[in-house]
Every structure is written in C-alpha cells, then in structure tokens.
C-alpha atoms as a PDB file:
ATOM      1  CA  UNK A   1      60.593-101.531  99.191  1.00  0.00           C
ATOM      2  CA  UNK A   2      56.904-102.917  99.160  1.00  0.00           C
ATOM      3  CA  UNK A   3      55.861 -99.703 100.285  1.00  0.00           C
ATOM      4  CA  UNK A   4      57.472 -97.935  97.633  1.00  0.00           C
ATOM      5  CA  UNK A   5      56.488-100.618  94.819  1.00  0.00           C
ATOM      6  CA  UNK A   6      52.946 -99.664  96.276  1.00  0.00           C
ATOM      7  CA  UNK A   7      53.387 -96.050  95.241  1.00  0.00           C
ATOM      8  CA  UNK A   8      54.498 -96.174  92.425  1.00  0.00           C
ATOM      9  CA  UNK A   9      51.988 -98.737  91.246  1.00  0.00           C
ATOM     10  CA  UNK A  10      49.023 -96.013  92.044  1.00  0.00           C
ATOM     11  CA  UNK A  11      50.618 -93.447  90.116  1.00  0.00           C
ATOM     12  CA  UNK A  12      49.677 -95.795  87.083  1.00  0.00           C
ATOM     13  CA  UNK A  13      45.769 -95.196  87.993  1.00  0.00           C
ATOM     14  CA  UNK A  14      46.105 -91.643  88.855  1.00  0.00           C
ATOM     15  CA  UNK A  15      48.157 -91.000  85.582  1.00  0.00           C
ATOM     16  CA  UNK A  16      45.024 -92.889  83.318  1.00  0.00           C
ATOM     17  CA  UNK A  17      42.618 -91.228  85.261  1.00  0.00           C
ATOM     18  CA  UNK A  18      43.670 -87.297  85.500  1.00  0.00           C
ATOM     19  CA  UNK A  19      42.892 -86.806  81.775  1.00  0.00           C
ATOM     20  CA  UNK A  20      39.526 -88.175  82.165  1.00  0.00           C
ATOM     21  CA  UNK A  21      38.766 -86.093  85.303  1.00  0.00           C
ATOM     22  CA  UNK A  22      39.945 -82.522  84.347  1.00  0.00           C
ATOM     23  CA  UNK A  23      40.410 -80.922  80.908  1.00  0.00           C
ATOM     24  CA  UNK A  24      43.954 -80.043  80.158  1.00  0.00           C
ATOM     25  CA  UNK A  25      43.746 -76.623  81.720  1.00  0.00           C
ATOM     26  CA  UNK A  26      42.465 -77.994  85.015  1.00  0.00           C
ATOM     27  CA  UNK A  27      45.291 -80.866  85.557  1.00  0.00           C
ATOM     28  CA  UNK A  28      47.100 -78.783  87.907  1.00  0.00           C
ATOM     29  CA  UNK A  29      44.781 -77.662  90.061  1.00  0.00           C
ATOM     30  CA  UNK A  30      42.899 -81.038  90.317  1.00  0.00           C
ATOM     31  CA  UNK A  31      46.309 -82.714  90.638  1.00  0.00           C
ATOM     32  CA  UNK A  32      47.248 -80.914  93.608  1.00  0.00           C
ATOM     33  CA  UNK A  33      44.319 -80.904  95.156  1.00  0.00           C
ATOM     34  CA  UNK A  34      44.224 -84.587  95.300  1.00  0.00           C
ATOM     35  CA  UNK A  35      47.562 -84.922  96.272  1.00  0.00           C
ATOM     36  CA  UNK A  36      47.051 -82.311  98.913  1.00  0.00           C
ATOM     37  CA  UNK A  37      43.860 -84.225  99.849  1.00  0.00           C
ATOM     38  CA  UNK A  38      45.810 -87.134 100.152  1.00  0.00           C
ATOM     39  CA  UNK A  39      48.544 -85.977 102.090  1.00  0.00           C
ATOM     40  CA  UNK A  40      46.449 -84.822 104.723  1.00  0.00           C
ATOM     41  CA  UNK A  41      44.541 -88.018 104.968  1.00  0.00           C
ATOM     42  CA  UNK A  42      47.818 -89.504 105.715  1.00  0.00           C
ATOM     43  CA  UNK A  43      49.024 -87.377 108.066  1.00  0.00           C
ATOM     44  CA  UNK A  44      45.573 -87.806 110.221  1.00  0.00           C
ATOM     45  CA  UNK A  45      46.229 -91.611 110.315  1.00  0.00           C
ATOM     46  CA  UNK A  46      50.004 -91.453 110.929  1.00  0.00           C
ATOM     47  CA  UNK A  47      48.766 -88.820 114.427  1.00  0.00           C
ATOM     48  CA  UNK A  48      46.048 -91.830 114.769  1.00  0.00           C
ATOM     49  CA  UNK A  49      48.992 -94.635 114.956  1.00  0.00           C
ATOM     50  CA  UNK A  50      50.862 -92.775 116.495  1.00  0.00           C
ATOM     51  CA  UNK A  51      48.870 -92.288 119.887  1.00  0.00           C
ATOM     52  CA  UNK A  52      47.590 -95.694 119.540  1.00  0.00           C
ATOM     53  CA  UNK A  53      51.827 -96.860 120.138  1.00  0.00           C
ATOM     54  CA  UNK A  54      52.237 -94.310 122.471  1.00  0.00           C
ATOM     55  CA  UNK A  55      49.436 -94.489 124.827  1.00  0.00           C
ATOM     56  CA  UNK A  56      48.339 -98.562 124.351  1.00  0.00           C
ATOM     57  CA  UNK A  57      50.356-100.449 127.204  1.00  0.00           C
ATOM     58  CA  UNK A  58      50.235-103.364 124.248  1.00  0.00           C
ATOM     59  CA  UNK A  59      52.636-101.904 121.590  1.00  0.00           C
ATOM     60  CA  UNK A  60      52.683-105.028 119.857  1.00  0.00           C
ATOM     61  CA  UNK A  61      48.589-104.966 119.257  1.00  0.00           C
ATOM     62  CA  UNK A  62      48.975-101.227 119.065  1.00  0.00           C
ATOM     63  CA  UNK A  63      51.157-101.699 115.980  1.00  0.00           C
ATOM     64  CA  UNK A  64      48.891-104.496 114.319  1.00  0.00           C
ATOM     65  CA  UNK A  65      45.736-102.571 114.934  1.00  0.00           C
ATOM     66  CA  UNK A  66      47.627 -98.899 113.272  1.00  0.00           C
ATOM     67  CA  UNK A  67      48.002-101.396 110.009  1.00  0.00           C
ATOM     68  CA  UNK A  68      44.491-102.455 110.275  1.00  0.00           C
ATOM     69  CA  UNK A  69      43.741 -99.543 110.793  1.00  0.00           C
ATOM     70  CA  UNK A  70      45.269 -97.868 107.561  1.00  0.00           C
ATOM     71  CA  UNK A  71      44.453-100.643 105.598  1.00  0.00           C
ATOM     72  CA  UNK A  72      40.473 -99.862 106.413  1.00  0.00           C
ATOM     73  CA  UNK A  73      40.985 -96.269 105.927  1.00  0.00           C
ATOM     74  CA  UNK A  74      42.478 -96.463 102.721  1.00  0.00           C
ATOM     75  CA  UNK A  75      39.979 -99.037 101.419  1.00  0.00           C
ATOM     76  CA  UNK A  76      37.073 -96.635 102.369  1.00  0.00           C
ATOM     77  CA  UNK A  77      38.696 -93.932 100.964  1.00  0.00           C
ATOM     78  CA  UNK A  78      38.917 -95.684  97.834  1.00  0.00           C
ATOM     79  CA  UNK A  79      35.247 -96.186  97.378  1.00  0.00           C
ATOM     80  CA  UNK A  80      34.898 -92.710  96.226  1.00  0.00           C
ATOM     81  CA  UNK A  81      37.029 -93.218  93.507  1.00  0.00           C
ATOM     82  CA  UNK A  82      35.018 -96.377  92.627  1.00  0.00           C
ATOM     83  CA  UNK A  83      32.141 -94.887  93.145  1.00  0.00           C
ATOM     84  CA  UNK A  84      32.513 -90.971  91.199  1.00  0.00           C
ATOM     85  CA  UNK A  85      35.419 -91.931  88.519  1.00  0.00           C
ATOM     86  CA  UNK A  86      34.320 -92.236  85.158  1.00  0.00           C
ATOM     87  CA  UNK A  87      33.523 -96.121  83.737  1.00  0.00           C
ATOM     88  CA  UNK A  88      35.894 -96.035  80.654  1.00  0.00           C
ATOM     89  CA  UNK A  89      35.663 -98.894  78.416  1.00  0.00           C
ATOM     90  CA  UNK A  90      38.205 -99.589  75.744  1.00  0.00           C
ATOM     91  CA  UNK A  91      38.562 -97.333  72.847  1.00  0.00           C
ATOM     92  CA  UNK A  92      40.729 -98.959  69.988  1.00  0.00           C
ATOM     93  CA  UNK A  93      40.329 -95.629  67.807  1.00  0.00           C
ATOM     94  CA  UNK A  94      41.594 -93.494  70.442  1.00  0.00           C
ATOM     95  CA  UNK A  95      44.754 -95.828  71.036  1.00  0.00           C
ATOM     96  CA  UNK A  96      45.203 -96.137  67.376  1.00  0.00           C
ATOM     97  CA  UNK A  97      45.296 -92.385  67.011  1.00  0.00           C
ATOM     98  CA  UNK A  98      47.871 -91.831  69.941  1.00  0.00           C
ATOM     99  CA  UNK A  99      49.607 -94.547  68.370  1.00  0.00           C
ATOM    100  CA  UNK A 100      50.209 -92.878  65.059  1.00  0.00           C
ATOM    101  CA  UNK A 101      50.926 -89.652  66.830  1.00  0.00           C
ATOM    102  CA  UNK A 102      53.836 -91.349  68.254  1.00  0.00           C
ATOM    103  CA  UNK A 103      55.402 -92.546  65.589  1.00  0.00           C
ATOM    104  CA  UNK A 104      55.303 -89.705  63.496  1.00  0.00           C
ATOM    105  CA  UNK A 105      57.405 -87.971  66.104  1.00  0.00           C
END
C-alpha cells in the first residue's frame, strides 16, 4: 500500500513537469523515454538486491542493505531532476486563464 501511495504521489510531479519539459508534440516520446529510463533503472537494482539475498550468508542485513541501497539510488537519481528541471515560480495569469477555460466547458 505505501509503495503504491508512493507511486502514485510521483505521478503528481511528473504530470506538472512534462508540459514544461517537452512541447506538446514531444510528450510522447519524452514520456516514454523516461519511463523506459526508469524502468530499467529499476530493474538494475532489483538484479542488485537480488544477488545481495541470494549470495550474503546474512539475509537479514542483505535485505536492510537492498533498501538502503534503493533508497540511495533513487535519491541520486533524483538530483538530476533537481538539478536540469526548469525553476517554475507561480504564475497567477496562467492559472487564471486555465481556470476560465474550464469553466466555459
């Protein structure tokens, strides 16, 4: 359940940030690209934790260091979103506008 509460609360930060990262025609490719990009990350780490169970004589520490272990990777990983995503401030015309567009529908 946590796992899946995780999820879905990144898709809130992908979803704001895909329209600032590709222009409309680009969303798919960029989208899947990053989701292939990610999907391979995880599959690396999940072969990592995998032969650290199987081949540590400790599967107790094995299985606390594979959660270390993703939770560094991940956090690195995120640093190049930090670092390369656009800084976008508020924009009250821009919300106002999207606003109005939604109510006249």
């Amino acid at each position: 359940m946590l796992a899946a509460m995780g999820y879905v609360g990144s898709l809130v930060f992908y979803n704001a940030y895909l329209p600032e990262i590709a222009a409309p025609h680009d969303r798919d490719r960029v989208s899947a690209r990053g989701y292939s990009f990610g999907y391979i990350g995880s599959v690396i780490m999940q072969i990592v934790g995998f032969a650290l169970v199987l081949f540590m004589t400790d599967q107790g520490l094995a299985t606390r260091l594979t959660f270390l272990l993703v939770g560094i990777w991940w956090f690195l990983f995120a640093q190049i979103s930090f670092s390369r995503l656009p800084q976008s401030g508020s924009r009250p015309e821009k919300k106002a506008m999207l606003l109005k567009k939604a109510l006249a529908k």
